[in-house]
Structures are given as C-alpha cells and as structure tokens.
PDB file of N, CA and C in Angstrom:
ATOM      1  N   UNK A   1       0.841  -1.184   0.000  1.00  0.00           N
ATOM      2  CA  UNK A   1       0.000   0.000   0.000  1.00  0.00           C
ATOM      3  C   UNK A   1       0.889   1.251   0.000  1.00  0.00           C
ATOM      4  N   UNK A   2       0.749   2.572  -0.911  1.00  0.00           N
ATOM      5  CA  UNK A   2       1.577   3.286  -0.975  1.00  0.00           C
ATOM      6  C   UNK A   2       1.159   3.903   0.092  1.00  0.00           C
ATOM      7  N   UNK A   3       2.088   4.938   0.248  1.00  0.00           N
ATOM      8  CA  UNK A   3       1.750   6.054   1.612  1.00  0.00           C
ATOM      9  C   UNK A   3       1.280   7.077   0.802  1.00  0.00           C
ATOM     10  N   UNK A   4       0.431   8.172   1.651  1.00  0.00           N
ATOM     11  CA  UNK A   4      -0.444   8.702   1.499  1.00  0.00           C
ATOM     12  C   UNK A   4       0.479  10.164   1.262  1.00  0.00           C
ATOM     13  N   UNK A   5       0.611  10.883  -0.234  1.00  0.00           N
ATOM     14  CA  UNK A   5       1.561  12.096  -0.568  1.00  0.00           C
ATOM     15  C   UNK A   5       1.173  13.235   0.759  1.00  0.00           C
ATOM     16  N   UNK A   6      -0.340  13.651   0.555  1.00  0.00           N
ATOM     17  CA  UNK A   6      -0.335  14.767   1.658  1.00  0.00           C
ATOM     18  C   UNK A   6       0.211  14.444   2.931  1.00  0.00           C
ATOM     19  N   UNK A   7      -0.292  13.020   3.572  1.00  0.00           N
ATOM     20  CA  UNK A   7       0.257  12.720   5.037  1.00  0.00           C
ATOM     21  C   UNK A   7       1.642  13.191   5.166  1.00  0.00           C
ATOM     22  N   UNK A   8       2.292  12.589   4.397  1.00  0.00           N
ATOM     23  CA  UNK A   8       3.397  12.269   4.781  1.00  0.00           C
ATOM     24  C   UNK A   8       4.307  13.885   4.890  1.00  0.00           C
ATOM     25  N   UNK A   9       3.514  14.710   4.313  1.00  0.00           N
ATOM     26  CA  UNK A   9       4.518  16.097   4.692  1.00  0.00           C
ATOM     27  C   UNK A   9       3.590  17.086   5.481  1.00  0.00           C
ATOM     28  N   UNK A  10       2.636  16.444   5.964  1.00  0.00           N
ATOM     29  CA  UNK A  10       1.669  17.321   7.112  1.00  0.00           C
ATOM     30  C   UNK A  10       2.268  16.707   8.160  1.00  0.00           C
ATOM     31  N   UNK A  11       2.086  15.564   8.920  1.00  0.00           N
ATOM     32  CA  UNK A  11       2.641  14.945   9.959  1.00  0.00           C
ATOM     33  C   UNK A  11       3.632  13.633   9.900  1.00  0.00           C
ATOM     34  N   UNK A  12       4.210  13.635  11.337  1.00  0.00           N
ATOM     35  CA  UNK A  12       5.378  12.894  11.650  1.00  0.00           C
ATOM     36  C   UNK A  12       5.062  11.888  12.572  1.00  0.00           C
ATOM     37  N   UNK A  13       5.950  10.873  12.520  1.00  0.00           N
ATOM     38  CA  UNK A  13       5.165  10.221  13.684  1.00  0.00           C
ATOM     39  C   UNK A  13       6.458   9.860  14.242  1.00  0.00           C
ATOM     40  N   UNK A  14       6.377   9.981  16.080  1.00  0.00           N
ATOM     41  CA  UNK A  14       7.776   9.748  16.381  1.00  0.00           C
ATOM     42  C   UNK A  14       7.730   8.412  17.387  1.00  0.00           C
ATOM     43  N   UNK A  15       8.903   8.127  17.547  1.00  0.00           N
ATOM     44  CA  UNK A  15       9.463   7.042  17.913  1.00  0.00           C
ATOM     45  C   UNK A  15       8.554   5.945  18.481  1.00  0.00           C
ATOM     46  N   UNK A  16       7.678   6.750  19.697  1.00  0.00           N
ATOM     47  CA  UNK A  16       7.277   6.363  20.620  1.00  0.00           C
ATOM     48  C   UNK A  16       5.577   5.852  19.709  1.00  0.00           C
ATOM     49  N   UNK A  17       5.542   6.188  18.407  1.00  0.00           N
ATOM     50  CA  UNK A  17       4.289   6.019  18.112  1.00  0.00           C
ATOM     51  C   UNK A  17       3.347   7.480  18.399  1.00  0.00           C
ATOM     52  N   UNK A  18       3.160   7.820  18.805  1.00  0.00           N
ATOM     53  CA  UNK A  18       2.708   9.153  18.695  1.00  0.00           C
ATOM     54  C   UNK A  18       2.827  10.122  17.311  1.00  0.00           C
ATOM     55  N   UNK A  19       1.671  10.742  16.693  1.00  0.00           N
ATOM     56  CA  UNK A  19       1.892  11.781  16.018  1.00  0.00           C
ATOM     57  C   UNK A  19       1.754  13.198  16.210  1.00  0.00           C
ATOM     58  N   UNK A  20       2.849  13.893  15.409  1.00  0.00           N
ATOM     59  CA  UNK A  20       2.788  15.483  14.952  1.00  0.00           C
ATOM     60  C   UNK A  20       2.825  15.719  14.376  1.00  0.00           C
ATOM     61  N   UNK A  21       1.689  17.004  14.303  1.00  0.00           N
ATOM     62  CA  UNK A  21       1.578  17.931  12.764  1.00  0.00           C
ATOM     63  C   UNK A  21       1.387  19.347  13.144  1.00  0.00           C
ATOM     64  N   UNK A  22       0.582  20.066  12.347  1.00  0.00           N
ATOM     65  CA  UNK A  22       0.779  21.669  12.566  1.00  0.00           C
ATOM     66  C   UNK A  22      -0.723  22.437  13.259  1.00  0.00           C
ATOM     67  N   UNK A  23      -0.515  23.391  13.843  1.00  0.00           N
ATOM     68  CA  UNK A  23      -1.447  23.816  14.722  1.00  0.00           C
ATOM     69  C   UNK A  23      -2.478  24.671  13.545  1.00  0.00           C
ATOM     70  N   UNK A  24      -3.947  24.482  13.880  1.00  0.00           N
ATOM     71  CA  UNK A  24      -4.482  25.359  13.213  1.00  0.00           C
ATOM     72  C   UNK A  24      -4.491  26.795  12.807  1.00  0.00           C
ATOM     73  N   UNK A  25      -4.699  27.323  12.553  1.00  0.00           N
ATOM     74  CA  UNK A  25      -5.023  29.016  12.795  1.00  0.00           C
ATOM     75  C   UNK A  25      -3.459  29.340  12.837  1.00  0.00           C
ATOM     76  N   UNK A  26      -2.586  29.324  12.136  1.00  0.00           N
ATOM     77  CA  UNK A  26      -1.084  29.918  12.041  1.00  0.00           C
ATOM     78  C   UNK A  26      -0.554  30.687  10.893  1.00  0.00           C
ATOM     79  N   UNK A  27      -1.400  30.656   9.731  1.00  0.00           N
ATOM     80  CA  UNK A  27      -0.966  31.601   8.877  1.00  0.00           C
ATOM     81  C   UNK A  27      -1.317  32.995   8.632  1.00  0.00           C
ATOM     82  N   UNK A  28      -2.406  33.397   8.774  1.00  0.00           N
ATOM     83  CA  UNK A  28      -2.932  34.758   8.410  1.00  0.00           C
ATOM     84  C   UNK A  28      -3.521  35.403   9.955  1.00  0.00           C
ATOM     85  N   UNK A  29      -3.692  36.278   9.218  1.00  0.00           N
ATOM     86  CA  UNK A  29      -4.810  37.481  10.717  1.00  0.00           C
ATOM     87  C   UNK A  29      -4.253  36.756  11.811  1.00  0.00           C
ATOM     88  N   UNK A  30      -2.939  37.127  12.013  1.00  0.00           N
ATOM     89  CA  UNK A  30      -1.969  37.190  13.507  1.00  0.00           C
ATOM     90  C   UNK A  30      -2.183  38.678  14.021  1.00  0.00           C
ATOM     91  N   UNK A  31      -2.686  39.856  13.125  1.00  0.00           N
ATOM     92  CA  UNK A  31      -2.328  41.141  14.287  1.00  0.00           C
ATOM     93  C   UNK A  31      -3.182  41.119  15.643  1.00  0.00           C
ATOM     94  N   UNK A  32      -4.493  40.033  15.429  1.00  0.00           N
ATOM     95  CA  UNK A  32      -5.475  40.071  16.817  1.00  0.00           C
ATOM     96  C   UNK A  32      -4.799  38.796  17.450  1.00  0.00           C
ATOM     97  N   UNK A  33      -3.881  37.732  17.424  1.00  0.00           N
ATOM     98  CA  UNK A  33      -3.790  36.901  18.210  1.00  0.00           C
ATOM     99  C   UNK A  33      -2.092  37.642  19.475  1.00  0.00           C
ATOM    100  N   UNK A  34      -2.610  36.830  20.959  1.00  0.00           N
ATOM    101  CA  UNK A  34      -1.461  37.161  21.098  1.00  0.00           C
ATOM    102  C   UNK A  34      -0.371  36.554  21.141  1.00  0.00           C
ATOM    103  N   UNK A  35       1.093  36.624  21.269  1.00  0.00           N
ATOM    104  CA  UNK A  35       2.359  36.315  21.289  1.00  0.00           C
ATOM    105  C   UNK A  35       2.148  35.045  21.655  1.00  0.00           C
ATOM    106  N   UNK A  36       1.745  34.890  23.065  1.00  0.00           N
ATOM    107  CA  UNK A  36       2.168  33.485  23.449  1.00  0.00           C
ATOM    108  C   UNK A  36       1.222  32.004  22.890  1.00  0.00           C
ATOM    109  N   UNK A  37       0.071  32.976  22.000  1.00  0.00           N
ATOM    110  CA  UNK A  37      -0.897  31.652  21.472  1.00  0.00           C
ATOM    111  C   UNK A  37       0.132  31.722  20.347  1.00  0.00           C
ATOM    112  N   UNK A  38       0.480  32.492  19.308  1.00  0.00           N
ATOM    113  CA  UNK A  38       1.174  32.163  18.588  1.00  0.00           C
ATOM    114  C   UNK A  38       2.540  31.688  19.025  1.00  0.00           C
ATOM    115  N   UNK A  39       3.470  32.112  19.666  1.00  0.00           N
ATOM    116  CA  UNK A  39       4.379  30.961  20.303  1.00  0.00           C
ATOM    117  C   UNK A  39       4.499  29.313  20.342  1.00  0.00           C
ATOM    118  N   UNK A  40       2.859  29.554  21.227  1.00  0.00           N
ATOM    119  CA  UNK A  40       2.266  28.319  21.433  1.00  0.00           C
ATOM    120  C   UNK A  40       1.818  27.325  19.747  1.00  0.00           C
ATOM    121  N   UNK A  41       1.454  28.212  19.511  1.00  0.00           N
ATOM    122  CA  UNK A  41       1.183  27.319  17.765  1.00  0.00           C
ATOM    123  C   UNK A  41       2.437  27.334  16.595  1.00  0.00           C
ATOM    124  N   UNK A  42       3.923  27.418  17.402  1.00  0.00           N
ATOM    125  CA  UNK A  42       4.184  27.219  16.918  1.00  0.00           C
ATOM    126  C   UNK A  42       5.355  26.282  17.046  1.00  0.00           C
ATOM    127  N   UNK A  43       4.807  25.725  17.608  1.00  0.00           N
ATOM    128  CA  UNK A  43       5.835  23.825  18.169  1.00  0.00           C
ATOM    129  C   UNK A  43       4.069  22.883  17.428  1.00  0.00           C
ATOM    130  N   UNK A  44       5.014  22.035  17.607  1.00  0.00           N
ATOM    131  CA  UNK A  44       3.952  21.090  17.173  1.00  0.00           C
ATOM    132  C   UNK A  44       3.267  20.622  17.820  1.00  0.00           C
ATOM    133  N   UNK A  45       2.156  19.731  17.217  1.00  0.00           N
ATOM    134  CA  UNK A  45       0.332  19.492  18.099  1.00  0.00           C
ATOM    135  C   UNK A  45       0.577  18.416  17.869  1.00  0.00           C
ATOM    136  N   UNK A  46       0.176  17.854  19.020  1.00  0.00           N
ATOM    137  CA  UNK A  46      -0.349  16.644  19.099  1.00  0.00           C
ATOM    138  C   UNK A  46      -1.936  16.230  18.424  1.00  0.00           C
ATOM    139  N   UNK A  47      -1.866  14.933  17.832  1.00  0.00           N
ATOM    140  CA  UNK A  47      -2.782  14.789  16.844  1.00  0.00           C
ATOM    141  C   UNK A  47      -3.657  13.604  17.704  1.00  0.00           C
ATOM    142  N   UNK A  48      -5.320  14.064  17.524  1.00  0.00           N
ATOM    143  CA  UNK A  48      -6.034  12.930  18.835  1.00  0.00           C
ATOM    144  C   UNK A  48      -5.847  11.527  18.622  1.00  0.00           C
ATOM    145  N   UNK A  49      -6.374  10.752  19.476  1.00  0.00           N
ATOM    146  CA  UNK A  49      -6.482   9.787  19.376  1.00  0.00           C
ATOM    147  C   UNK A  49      -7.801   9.261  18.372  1.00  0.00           C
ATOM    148  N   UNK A  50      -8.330  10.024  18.249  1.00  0.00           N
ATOM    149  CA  UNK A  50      -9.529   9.569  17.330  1.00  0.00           C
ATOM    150  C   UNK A  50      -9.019   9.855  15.827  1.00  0.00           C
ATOM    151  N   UNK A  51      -8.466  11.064  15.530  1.00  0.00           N
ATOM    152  CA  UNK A  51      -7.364  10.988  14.339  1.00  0.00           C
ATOM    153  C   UNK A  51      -6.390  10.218  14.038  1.00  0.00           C
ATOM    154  N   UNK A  52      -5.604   9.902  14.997  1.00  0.00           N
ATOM    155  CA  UNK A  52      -4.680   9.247  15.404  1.00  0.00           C
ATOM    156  C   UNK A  52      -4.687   8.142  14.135  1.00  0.00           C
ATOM    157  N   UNK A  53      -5.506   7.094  13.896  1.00  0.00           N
ATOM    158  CA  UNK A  53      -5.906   5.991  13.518  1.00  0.00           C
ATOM    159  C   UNK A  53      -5.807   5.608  12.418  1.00  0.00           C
ATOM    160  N   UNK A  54      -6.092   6.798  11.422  1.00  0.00           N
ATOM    161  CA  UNK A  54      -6.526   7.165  10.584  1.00  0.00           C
ATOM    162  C   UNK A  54      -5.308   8.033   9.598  1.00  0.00           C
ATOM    163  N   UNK A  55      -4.679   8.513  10.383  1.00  0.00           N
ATOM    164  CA  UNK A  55      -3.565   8.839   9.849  1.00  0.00           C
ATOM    165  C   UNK A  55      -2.509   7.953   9.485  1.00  0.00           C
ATOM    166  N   UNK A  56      -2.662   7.663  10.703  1.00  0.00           N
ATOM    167  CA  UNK A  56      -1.147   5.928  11.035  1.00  0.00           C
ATOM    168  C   UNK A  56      -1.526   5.413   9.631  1.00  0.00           C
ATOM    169  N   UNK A  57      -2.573   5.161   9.324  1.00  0.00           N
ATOM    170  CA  UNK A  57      -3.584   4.411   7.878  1.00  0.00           C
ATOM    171  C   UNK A  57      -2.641   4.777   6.575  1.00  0.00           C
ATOM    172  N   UNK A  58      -2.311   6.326   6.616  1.00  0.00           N
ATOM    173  CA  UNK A  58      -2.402   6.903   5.976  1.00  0.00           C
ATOM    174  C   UNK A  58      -0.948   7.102   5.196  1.00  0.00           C
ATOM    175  N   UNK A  59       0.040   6.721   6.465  1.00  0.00           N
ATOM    176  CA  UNK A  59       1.105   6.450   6.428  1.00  0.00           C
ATOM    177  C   UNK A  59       1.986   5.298   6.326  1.00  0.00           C
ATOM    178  N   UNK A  60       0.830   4.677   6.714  1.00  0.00           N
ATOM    179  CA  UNK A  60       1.412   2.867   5.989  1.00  0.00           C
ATOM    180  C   UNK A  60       1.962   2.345   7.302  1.00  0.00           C
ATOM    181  N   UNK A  61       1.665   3.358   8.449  1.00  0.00           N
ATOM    182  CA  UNK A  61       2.421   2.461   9.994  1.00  0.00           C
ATOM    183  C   UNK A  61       0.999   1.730  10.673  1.00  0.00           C
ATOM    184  N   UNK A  62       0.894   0.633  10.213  1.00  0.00           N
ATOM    185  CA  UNK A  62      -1.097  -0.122  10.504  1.00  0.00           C
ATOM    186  C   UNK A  62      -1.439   0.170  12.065  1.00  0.00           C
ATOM    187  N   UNK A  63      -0.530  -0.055  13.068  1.00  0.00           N
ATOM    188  CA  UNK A  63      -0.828   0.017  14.670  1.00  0.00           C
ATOM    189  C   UNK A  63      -0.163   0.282  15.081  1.00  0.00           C
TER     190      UNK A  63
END
C-alpha cells in the first residue's frame, strides 16, 4: 500500500508512536492573536487519538 503524498509532509510520527503535525489558525490574521498563542502554535500538536488511527492508515504504519 503506498503512503499517502499529503500525510506524509503534514505529519510525523515519532518514535514512541505518537503523532505530529501543525497547529491550526497559524498563517494569516496574527495582528489580533497574542504572542504566546502564537508561540504556542508554533511547536507542534499533538494529533487525537480519534485521528490518530486514521492517519497511522495513511502512512502505511497499521498500529
């Protein structure tokens, strides 16, 4: 099964099994947000467990 082109350069999945990808709301209309939400959005998110699943899918890592 190939891997999935978008997945694979939206999120990462690290060692431990866990994935990361990118926080919503980070490109445009920053002059109303403040510093530390953007700070904050800008390390990486943890992706749910209900996504989670579905992605792994997506990436060819099954469980």
């Amino acid at each position: 099964m190939k891997t999935h082109s978008g997945a694979k350069k939206r999120f990462k999945l690290t060692s431990r099994g866990k994935l990361r990808g990118r926080h919503a709301f980070t490109s445009h209309i920053l002059e109303k947000k403040t510093a530390k939400r953007k700070r904050a959005h800008g390390r990486p998110a943890r992706i749910s467990a209900h996504d989670a699943t579905r992605v792994k899918r997506m990436l060819g890592a099954s469980k």
